[in-house]
Protein backbone atom coordinates (compact mmCIF):
# COMPACT_ATOMS: atom_id res chain seq x y z
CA UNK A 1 13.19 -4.31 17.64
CA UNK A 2 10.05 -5.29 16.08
CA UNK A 3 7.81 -3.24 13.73
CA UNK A 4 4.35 -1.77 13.84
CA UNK A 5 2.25 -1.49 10.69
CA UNK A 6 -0.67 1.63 11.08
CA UNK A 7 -2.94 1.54 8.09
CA UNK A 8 -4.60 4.76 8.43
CA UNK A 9 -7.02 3.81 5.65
CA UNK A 10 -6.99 2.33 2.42
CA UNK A 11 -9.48 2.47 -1.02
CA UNK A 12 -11.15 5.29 -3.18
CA UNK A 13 -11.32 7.65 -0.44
CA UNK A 14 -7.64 7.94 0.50
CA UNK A 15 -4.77 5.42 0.74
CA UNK A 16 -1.68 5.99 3.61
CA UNK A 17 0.34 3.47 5.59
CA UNK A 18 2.42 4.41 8.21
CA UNK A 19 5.56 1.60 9.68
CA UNK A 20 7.19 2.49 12.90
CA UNK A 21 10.14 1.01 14.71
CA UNK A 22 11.56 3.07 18.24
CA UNK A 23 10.89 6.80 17.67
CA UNK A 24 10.76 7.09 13.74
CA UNK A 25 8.32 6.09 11.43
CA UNK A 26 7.99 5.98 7.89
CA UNK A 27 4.45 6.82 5.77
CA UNK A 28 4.00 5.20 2.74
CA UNK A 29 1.58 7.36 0.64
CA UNK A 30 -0.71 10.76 2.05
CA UNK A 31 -4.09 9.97 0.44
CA UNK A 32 -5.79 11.90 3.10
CA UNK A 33 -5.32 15.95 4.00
CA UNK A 34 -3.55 17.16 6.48
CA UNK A 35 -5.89 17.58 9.44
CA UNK A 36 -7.58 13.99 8.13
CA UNK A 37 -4.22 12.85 8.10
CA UNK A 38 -3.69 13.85 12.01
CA UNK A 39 -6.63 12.71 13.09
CA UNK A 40 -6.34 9.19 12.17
CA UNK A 41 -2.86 9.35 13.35
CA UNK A 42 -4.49 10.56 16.23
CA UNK A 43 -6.85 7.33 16.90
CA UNK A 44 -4.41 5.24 16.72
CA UNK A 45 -1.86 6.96 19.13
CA UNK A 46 0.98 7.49 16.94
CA UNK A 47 2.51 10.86 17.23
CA UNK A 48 3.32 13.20 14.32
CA UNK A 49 6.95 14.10 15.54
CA UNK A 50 7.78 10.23 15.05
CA UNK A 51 6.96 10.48 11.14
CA UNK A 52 10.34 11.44 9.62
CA UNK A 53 9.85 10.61 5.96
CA UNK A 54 6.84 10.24 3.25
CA UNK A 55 7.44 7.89 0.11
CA UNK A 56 5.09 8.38 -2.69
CA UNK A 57 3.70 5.00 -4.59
CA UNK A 58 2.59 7.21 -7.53
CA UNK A 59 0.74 10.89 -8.46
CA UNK A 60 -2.98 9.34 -8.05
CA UNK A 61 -4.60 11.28 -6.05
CA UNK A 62 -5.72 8.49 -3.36
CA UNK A 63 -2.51 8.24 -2.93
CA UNK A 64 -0.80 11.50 -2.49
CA UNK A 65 -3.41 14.57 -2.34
CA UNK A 66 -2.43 15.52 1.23
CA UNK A 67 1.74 15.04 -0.27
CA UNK A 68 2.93 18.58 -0.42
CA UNK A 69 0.65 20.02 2.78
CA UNK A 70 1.85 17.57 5.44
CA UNK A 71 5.04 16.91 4.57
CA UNK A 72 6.21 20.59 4.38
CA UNK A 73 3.89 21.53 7.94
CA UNK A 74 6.42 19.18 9.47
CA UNK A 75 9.83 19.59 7.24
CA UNK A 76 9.26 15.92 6.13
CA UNK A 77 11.69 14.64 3.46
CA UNK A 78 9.69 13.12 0.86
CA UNK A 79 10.56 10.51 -1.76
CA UNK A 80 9.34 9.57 -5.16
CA UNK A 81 10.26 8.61 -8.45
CA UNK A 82 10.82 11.31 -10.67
CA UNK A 83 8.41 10.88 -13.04
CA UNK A 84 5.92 10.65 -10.25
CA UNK A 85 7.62 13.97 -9.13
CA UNK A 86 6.35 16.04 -12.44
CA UNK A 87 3.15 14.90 -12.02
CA UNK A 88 3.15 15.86 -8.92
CA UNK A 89 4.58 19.24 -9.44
CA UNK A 90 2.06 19.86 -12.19
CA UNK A 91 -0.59 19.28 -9.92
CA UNK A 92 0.83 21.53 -6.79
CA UNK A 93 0.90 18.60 -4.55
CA UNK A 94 5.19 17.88 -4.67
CA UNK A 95 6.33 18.44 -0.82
CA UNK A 96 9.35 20.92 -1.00
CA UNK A 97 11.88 18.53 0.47
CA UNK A 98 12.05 15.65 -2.62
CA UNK A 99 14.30 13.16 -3.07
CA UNK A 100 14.12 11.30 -6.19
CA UNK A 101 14.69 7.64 -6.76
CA UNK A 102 14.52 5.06 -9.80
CA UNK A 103 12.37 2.82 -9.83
CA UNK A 104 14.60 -0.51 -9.01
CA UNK A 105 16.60 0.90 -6.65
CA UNK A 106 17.25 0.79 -2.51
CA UNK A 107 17.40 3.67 0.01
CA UNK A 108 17.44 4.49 3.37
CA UNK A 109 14.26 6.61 5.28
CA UNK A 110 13.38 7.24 8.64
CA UNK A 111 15.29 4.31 9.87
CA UNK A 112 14.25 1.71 7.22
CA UNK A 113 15.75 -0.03 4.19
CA UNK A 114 13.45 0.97 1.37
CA UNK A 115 13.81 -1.59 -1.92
CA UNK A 116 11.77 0.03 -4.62
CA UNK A 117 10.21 -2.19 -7.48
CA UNK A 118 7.88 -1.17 -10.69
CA UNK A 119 4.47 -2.75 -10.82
CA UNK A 120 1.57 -2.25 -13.51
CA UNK A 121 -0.78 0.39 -13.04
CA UNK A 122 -2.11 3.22 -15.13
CA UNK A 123 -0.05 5.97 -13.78
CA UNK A 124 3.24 7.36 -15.01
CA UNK A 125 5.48 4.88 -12.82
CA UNK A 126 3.73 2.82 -10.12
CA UNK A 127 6.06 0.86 -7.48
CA UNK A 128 5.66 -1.24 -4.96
CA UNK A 129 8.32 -1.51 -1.72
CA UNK A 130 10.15 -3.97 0.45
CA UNK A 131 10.25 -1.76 3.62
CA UNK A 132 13.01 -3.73 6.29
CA UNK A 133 14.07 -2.85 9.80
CA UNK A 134 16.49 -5.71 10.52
CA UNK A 135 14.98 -8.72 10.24
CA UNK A 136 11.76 -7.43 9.35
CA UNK A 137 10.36 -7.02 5.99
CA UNK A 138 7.68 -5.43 4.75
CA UNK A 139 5.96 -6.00 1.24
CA UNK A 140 3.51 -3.66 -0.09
CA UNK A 141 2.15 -3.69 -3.32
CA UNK A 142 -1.38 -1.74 -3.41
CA UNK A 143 -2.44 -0.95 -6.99
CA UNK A 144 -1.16 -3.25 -9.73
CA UNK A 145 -3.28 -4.95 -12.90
CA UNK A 146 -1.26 -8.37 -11.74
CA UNK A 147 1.60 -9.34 -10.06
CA UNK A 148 4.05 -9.30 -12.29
CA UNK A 149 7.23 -12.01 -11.59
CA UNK A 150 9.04 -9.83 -10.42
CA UNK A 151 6.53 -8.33 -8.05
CA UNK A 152 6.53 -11.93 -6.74
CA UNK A 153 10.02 -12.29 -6.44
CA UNK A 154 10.06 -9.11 -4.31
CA UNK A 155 7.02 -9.57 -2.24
CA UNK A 156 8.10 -13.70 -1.72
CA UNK A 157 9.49 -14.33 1.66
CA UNK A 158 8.75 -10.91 3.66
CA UNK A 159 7.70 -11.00 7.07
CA UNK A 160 4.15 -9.18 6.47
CA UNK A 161 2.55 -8.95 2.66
CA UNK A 162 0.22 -5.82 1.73
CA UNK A 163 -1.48 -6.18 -1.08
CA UNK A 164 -4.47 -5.23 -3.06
CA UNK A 165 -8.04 -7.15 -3.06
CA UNK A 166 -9.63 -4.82 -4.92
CA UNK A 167 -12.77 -6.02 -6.93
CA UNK A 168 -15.21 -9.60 -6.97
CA UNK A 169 -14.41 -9.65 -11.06
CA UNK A 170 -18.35 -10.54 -11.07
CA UNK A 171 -19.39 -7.75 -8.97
CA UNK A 172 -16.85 -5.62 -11.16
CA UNK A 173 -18.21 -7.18 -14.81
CA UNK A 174 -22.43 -6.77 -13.02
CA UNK A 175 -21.91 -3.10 -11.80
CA UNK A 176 -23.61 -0.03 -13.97
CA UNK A 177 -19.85 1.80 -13.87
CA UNK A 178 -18.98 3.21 -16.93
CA UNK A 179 -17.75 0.23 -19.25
CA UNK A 180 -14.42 2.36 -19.85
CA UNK A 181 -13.79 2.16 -15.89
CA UNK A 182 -14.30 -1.40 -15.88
CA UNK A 183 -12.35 -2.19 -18.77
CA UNK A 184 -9.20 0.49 -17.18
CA UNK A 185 -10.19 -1.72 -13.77
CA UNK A 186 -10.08 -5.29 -15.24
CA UNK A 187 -7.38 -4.54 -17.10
CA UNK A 188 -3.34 -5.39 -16.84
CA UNK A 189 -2.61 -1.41 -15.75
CA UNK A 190 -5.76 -1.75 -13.53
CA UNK A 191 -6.15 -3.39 -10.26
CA UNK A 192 -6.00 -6.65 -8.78
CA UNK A 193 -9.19 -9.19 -8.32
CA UNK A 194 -10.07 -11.11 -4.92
CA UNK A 195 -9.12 -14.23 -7.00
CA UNK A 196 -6.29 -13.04 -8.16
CA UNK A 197 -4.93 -12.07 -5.39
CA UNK A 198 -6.03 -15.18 -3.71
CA UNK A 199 -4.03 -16.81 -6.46
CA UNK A 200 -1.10 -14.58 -5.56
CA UNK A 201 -0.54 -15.89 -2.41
CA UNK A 202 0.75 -19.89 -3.44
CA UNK A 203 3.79 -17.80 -4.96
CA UNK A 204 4.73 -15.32 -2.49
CA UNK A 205 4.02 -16.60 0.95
CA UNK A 206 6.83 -18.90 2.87
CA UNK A 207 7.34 -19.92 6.28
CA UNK A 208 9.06 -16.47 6.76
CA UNK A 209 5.40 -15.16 6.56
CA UNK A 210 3.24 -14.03 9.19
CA UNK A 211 0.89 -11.45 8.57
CA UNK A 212 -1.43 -11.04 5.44
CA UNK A 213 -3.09 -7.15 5.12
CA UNK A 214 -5.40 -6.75 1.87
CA UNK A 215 -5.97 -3.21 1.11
CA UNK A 216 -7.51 -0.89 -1.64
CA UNK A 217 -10.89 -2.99 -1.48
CA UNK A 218 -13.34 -1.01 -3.70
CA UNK A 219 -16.43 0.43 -2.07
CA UNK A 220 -18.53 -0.73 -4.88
CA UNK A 221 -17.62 -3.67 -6.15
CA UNK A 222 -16.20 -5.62 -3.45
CA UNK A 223 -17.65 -6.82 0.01
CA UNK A 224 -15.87 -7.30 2.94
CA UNK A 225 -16.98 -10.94 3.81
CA UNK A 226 -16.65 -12.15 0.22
CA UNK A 227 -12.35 -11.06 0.77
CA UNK A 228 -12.68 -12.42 3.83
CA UNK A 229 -14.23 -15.74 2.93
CA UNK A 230 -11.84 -16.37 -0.46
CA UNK A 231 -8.56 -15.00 1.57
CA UNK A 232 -9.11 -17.88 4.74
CA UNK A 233 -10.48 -20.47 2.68
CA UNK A 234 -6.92 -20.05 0.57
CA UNK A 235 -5.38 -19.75 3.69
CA UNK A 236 -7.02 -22.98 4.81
CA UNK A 237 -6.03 -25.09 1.26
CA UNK A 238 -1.99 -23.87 1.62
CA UNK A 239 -2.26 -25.35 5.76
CA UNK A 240 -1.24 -21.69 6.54
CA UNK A 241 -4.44 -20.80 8.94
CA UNK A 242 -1.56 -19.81 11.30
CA UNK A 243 -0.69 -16.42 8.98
CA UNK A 244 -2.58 -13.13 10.86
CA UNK A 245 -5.12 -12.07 8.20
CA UNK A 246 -6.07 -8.09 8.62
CA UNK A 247 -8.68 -6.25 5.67
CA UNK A 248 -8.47 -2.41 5.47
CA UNK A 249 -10.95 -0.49 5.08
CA UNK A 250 -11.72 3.31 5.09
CA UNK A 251 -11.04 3.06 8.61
CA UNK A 252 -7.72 3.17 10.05
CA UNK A 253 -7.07 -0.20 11.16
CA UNK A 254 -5.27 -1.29 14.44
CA UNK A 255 -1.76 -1.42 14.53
CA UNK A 256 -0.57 -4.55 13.56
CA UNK A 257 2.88 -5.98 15.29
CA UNK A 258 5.56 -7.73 14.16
């Protein structure tokens, strides 16, 4: 049975993916609120009921302000690490159902294997995951400073890579953010470049791959056609124009099969 991958939005604004096999599905991350939340699951005609588990990337709140709300409207079990968990409980956003998990270790959710993985970021414990439904796998890896090795030896091989594009470094270095932000963005515990990601990709993608999905793109400092342009001409140089190349945005982006 294959999988479908729903991003129901991805950057500043909010950040939630949601996988689905049969009648369960599995949402990585509740960036949005709750009624934001079901309407995006809404346009893209996946039903709530089917959701049977929420696992939490880290406390940012991009990533899990709608957490505690709609996971507990719909008795969700939640997962996260349990660092992540503190923070979470600290800032009344933990869902009451919480399993924790170390970071480095493997579980089962909502019909998936889950392999968990740390990655650099500026929160208490970022991870990434290796989501799998038989022979599917699923790597997702959406705010890291760089890929690490053994982010790459995680994310190598899967059957669909999400990963973060999020700045043009020259946009990033030419913008009038505070210079503190753009030092925490261009930094190891910040996020990942266009380039580097680009760069990313001679590593991690094999014949085994056949879907690319760049997320987290910042609004300001990052355009659309410039990921677009760097992502297919490195595409193009590997001889791997054949790989299905998607780029959230804020929108919730069509389900993508596999």
């Amino acid at each position: 049975m294959g999988v479908g991958i729903s991003i129901l939005g991805s950057g500043s604004s909010g950040n939630s993916i949601v996988l689905h096999s049969g009648n369960e599905a599995l949402m990585i991350d509740a960036g949005f609120s709750r009624a934001e939340t079901l309407r995006r699951l809404s346009c893209l005609g996946i039903s709530p009921s089917i959701v049977k588990a929420l696992v939490l990337s880290h406390e940012h709140g991009d990533h899990c302000k709608g957490a505690r709300v709609f996971a507990d409207s719909l008795d969700m079990q939640a997962f996260a690490t349990s660092q992540t968990a503190k923070e979470l409980m600290r800032k009344n956003l933990l869902p009451g159902r919480i399993s924790l998990f170390e970071a480095g270790s493997d579980f089962e959710a909502a019909g998936f294997r889950v392999r968990t993985f740390q990655v650099p970021h500026d929160a208490t414990e970022t991870v990434g995951f290796v989501v799998s439904s038989g022979e599917v796998s699923i790597g997702i890896a959406t705010d890291l400073g760089y890929v690490t090795a053994l982010c790459e030896q995680r994310l190598r091989g899967c059957s669909a890579i999400i990963i973060e594009a999020n700045h043009d470094v020259r946009m990033q270095m030419n913008s009038d953010r505070n210079p503190n932000l753009i030092r925490r963005v261009l930094g190891r515990n910040g996020h990942l470049s266009n380039d580097s990601a680009a760069e990313a990709l001679e590593r991690i993608l094999t014949e085994r791959t056949k879907v690319l999905i760049l997320v987290h793109l910042s609004r300001d400092c990052n355009d659309y056609e410039i990921v677009e342009k760097t992502m297919r001409r490195k595409l193009a140089d590997m001889k791997r124009e054949d790989i299905l190349l998607e780029i959230a945005t804020d929108a919730p982006l069509p389900t993508v099969h596999i």
